[in-house]
PDB file of N, CA and C in Angstrom:
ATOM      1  N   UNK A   1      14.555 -11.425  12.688  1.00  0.00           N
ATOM      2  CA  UNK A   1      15.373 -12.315  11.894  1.00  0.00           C
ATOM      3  C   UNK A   1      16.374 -11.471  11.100  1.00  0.00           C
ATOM      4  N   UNK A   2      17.482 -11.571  11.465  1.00  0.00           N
ATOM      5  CA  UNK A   2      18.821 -10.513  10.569  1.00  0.00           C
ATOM      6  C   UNK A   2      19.459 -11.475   9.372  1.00  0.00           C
ATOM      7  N   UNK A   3      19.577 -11.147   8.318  1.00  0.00           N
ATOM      8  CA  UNK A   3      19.798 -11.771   7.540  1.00  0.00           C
ATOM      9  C   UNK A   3      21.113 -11.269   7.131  1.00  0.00           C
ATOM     10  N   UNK A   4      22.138 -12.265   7.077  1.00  0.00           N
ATOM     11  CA  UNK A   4      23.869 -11.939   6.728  1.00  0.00           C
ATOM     12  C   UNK A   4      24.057 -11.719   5.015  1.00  0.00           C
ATOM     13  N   UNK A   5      24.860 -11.157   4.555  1.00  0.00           N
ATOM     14  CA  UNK A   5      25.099 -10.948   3.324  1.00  0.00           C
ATOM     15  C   UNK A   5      26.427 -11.102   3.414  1.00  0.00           C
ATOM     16  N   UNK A   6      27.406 -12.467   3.155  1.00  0.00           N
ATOM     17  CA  UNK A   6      28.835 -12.566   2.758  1.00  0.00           C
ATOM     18  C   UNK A   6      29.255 -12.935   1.282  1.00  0.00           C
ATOM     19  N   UNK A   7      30.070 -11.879   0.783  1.00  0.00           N
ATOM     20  CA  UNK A   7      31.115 -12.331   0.215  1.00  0.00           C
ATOM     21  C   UNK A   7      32.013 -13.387   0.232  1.00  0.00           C
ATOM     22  N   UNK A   8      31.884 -14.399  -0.470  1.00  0.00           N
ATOM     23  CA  UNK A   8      32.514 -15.750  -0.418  1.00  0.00           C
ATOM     24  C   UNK A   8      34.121 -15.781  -1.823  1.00  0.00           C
ATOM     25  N   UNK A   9      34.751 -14.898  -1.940  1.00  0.00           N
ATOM     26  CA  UNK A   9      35.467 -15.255  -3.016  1.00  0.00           C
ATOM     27  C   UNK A   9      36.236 -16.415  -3.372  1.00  0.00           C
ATOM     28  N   UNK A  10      36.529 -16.981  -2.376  1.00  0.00           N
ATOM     29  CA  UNK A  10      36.869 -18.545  -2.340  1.00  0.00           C
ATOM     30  C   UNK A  10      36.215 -19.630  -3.270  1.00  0.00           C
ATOM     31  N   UNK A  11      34.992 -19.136  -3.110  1.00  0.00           N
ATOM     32  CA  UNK A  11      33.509 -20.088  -3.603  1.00  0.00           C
ATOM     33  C   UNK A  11      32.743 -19.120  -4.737  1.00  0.00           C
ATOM     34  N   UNK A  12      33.686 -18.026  -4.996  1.00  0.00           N
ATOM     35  CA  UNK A  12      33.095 -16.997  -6.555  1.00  0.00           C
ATOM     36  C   UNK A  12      31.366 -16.815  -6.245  1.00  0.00           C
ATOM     37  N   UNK A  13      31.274 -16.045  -5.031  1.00  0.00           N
ATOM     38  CA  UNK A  13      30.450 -15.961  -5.352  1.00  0.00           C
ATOM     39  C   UNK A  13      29.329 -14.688  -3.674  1.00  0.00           C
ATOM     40  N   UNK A  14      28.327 -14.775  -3.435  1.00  0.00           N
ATOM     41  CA  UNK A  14      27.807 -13.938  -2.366  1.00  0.00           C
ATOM     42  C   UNK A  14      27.078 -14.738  -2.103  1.00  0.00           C
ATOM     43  N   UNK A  15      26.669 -14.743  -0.622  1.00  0.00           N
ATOM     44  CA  UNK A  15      25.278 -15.591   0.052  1.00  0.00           C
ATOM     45  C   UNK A  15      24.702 -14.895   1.220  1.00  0.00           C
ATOM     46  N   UNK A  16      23.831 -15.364   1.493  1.00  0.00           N
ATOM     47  CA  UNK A  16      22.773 -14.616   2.378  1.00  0.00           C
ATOM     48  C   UNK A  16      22.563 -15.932   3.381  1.00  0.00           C
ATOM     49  N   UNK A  17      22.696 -15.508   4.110  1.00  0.00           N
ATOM     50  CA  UNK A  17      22.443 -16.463   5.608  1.00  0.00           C
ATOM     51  C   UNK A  17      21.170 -16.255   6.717  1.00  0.00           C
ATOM     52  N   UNK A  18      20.966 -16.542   7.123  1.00  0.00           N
ATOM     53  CA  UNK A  18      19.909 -16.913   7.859  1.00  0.00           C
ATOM     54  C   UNK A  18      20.195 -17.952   9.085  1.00  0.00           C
ATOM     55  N   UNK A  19      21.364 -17.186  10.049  1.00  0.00           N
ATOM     56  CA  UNK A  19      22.143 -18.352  10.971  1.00  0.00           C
ATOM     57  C   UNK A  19      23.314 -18.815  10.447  1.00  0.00           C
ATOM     58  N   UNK A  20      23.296 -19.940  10.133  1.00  0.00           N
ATOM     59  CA  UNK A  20      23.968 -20.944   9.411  1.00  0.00           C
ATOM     60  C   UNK A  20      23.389 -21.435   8.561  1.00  0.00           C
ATOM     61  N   UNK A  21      22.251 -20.750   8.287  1.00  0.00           N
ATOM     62  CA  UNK A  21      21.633 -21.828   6.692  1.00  0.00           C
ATOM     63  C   UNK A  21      21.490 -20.519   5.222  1.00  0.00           C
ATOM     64  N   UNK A  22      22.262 -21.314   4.423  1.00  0.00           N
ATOM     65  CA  UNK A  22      22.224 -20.682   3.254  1.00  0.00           C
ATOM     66  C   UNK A  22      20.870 -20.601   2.713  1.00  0.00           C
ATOM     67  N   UNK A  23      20.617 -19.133   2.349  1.00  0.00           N
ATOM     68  CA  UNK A  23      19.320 -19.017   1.752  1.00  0.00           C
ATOM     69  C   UNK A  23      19.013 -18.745   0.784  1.00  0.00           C
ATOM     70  N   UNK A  24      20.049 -17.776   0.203  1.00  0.00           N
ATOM     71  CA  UNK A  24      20.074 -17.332  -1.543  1.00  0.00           C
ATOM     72  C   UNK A  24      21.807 -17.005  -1.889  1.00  0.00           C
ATOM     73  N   UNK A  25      22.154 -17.018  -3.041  1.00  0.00           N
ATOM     74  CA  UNK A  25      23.228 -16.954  -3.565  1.00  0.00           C
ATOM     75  C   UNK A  25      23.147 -16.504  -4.726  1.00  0.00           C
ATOM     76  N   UNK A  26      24.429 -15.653  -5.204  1.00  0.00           N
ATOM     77  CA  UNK A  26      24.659 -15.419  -6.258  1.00  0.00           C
ATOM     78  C   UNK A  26      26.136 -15.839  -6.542  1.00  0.00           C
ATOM     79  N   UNK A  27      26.002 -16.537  -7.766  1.00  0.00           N
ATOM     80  CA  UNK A  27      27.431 -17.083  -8.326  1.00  0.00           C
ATOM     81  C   UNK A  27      28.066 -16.941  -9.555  1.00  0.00           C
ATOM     82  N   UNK A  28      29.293 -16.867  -9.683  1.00  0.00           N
ATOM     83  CA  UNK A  28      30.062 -16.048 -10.363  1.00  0.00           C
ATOM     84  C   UNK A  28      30.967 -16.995 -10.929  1.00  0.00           C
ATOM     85  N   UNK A  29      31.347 -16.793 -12.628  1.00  0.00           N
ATOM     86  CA  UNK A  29      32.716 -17.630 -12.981  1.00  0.00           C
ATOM     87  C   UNK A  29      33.504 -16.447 -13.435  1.00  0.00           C
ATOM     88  N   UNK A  30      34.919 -17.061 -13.315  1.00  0.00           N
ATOM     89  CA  UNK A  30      36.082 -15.815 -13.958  1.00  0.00           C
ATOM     90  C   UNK A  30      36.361 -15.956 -15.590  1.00  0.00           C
ATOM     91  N   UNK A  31      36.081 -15.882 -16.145  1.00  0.00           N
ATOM     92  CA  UNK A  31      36.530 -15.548 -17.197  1.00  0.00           C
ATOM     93  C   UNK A  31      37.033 -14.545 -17.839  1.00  0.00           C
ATOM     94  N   UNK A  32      38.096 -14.504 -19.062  1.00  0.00           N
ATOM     95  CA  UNK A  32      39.308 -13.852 -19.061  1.00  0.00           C
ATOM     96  C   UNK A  32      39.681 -12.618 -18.024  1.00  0.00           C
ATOM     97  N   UNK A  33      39.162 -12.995 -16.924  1.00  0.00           N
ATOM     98  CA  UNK A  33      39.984 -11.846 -15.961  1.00  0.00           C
ATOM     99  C   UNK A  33      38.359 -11.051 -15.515  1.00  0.00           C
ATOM    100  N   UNK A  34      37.478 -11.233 -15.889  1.00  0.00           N
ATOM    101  CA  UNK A  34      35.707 -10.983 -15.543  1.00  0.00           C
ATOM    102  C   UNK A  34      35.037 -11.596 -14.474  1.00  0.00           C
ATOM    103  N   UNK A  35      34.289 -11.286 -13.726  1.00  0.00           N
ATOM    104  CA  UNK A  35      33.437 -12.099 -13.127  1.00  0.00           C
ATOM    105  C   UNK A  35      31.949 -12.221 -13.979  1.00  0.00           C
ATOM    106  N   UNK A  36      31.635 -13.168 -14.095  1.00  0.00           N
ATOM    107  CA  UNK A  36      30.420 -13.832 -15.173  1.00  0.00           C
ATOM    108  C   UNK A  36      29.576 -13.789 -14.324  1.00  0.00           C
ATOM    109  N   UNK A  37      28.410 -13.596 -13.942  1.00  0.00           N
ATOM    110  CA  UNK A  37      27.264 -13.704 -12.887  1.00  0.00           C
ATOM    111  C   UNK A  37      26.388 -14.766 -14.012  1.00  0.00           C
ATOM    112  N   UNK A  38      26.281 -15.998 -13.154  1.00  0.00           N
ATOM    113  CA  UNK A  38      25.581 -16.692 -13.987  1.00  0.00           C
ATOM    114  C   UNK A  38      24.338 -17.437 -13.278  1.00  0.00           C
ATOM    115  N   UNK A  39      24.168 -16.932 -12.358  1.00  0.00           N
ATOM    116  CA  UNK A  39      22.930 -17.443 -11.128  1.00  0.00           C
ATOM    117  C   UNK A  39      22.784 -16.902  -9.933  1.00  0.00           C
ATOM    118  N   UNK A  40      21.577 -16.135  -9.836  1.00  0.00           N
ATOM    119  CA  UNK A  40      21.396 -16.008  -8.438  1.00  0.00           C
ATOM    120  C   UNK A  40      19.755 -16.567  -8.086  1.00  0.00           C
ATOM    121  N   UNK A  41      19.629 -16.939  -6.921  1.00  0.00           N
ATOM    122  CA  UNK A  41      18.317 -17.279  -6.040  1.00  0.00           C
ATOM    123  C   UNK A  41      18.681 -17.174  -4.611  1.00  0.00           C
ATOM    124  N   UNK A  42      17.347 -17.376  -4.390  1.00  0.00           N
ATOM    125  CA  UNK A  42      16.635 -16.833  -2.611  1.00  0.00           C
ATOM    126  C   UNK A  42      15.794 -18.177  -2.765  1.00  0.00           C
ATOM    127  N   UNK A  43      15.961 -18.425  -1.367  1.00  0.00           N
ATOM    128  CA  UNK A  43      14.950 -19.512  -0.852  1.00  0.00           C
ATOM    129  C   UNK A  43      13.326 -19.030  -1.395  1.00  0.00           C
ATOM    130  N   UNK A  44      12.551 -19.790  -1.665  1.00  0.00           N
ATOM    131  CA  UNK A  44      11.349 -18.545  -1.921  1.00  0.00           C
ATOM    132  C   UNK A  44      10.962 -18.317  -0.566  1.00  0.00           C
ATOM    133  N   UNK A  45      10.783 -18.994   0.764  1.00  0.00           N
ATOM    134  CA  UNK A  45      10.511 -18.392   1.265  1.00  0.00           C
ATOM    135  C   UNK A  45      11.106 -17.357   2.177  1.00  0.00           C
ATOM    136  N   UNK A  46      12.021 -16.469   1.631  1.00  0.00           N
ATOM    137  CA  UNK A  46      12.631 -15.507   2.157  1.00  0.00           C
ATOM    138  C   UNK A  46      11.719 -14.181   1.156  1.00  0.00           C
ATOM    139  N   UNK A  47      11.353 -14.541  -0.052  1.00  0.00           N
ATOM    140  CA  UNK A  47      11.177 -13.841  -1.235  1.00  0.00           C
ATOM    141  C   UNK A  47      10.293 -12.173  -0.923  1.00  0.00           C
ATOM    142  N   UNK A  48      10.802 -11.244  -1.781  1.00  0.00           N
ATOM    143  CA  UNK A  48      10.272 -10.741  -1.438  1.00  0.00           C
ATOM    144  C   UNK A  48      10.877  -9.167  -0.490  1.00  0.00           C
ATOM    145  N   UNK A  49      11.832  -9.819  -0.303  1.00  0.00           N
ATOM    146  CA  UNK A  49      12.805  -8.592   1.030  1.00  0.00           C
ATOM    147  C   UNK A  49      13.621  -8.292   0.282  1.00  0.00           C
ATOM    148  N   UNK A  50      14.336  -7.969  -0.923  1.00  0.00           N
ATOM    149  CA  UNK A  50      15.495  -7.637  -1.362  1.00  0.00           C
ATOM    150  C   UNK A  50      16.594  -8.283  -1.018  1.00  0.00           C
ATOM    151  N   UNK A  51      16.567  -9.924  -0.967  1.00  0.00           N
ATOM    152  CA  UNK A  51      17.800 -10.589  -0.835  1.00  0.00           C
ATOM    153  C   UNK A  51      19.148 -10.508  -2.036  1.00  0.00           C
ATOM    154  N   UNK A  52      17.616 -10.928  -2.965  1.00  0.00           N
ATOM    155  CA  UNK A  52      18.657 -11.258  -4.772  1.00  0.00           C
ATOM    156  C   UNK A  52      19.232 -10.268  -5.001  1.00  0.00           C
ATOM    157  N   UNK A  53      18.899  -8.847  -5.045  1.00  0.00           N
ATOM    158  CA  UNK A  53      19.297  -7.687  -5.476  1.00  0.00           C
ATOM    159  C   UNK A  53      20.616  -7.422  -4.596  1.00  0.00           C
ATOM    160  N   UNK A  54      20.673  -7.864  -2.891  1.00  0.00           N
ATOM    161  CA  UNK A  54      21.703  -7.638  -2.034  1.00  0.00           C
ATOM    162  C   UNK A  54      22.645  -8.334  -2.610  1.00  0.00           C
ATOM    163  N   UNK A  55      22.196  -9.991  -2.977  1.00  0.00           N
ATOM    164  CA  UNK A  55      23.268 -10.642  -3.129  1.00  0.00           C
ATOM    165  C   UNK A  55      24.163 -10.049  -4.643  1.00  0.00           C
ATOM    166  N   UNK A  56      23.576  -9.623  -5.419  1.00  0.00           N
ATOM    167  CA  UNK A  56      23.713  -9.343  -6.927  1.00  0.00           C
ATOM    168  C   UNK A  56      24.995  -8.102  -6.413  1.00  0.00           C
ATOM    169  N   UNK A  57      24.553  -7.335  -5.580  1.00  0.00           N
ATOM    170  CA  UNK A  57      24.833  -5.926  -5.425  1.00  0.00           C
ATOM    171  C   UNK A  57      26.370  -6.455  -4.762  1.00  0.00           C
ATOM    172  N   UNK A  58      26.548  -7.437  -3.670  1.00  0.00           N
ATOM    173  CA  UNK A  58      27.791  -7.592  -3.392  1.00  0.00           C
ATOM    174  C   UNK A  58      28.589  -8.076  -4.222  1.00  0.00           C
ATOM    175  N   UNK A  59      28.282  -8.921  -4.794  1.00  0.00           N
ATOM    176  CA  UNK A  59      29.383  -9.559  -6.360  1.00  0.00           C
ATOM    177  C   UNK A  59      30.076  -8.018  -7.022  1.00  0.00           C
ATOM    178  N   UNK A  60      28.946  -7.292  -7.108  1.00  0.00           N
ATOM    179  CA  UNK A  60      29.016  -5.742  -8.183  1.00  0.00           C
ATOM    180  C   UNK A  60      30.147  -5.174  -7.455  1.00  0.00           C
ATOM    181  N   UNK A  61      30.113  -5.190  -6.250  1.00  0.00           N
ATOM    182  CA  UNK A  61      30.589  -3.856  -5.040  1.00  0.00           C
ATOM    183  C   UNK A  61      32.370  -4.688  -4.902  1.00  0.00           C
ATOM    184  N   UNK A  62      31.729  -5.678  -4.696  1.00  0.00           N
ATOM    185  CA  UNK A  62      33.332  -6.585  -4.606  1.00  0.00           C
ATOM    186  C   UNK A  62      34.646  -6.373  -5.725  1.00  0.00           C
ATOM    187  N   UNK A  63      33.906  -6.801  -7.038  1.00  0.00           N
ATOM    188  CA  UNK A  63      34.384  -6.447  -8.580  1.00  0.00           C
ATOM    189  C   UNK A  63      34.642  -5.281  -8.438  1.00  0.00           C
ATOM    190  N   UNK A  64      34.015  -3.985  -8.119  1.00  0.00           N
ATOM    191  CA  UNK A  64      34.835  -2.849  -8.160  1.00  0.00           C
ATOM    192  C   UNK A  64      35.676  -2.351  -7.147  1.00  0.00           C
ATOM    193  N   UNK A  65      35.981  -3.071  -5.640  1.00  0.00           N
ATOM    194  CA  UNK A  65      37.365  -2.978  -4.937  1.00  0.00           C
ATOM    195  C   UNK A  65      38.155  -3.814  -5.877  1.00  0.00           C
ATOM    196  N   UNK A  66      37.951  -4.795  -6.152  1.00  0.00           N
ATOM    197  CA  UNK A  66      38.882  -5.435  -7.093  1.00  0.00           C
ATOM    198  C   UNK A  66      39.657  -5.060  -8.318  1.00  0.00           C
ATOM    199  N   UNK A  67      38.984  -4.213  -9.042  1.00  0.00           N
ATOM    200  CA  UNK A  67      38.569  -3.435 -10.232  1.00  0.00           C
ATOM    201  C   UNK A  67      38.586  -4.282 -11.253  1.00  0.00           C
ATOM    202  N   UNK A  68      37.367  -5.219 -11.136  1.00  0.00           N
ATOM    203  CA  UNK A  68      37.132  -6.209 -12.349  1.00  0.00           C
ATOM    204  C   UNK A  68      36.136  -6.239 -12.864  1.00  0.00           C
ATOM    205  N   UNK A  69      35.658  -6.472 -13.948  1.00  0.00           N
ATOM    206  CA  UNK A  69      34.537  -5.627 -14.760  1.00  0.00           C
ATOM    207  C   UNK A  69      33.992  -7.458 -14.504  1.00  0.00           C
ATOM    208  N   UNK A  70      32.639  -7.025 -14.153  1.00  0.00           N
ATOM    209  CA  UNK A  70      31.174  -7.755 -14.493  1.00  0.00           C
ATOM    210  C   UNK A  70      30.400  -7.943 -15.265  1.00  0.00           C
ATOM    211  N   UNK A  71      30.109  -9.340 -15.899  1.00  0.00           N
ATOM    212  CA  UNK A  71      29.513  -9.407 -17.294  1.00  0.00           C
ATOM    213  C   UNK A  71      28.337 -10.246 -16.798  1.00  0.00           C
ATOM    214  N   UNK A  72      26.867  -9.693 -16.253  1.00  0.00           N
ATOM    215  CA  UNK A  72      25.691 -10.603 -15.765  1.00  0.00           C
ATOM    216  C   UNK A  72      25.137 -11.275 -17.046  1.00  0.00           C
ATOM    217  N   UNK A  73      25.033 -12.534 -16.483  1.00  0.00           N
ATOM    218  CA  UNK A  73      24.100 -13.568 -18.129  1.00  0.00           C
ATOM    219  C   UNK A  73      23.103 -13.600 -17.128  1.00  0.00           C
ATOM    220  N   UNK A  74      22.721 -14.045 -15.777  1.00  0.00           N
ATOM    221  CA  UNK A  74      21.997 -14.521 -15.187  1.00  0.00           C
ATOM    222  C   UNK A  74      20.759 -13.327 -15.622  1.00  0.00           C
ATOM    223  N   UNK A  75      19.809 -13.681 -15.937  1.00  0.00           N
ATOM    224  CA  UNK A  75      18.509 -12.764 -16.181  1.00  0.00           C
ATOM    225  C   UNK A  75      18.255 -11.965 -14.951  1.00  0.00           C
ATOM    226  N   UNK A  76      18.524 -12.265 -13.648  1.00  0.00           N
ATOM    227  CA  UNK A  76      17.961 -10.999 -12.787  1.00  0.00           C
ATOM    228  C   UNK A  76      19.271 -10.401 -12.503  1.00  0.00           C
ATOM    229  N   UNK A  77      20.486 -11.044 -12.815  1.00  0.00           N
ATOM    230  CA  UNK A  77      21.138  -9.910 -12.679  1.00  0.00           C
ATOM    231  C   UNK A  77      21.157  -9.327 -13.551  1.00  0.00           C
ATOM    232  N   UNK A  78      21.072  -9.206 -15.014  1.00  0.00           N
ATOM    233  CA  UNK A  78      20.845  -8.501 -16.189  1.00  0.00           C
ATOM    234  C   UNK A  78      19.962  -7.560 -15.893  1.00  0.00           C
ATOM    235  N   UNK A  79      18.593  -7.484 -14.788  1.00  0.00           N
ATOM    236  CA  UNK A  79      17.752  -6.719 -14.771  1.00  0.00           C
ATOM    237  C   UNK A  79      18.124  -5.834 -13.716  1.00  0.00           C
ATOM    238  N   UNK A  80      19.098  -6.047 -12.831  1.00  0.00           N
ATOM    239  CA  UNK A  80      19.464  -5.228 -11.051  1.00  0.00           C
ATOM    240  C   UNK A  80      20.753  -4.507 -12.007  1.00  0.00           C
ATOM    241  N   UNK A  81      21.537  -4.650 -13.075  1.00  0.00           N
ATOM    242  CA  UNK A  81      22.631  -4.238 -13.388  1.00  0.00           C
ATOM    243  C   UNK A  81      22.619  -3.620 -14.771  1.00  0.00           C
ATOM    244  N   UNK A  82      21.953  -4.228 -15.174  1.00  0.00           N
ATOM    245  CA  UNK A  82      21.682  -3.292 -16.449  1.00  0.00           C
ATOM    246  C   UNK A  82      22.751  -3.554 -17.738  1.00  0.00           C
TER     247      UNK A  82
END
């Protein structure tokens, strides 16, 4: 089972696929010129494989081709980002 990790900036945000079915996401608002991480989840039953942290990690990786600073509220991204 290969699990996709896209960047969605359209939709502010990263997801993890599983085919065509969305399985976890992390989502993002802009504020003054920031990306806000204000939620991420995994299906639970994906749990367990390092989805959240992937998805967390592409928002991060994206923001810095971009060069836009990241401000996580979401509690696990507060804990993958520090």
């Amino acid at each position: 089972m290969d699990i996709e990790i896209r960047f969605e900036k359209e939709l502010n945000r990263s997801a993890a696929y599983d085919g065509d079915k969305v399985i976890g996401l992390c989502e993002y608002e802009i504020a003054d010129g920031k990306w806000v991480i204000t939620h991420t989840e995994t299906d639970p039953a994906y749990g367990g494989r390092g989805i959240a942290k992937k998805l967390v990690l592409c928002v991060k990786e994206a923001a810095d081709a971009a060069d836009v600073i990241v401000i996580p509220i979401c509690s696990y991204a507060v804990k993958i980002l520090g």
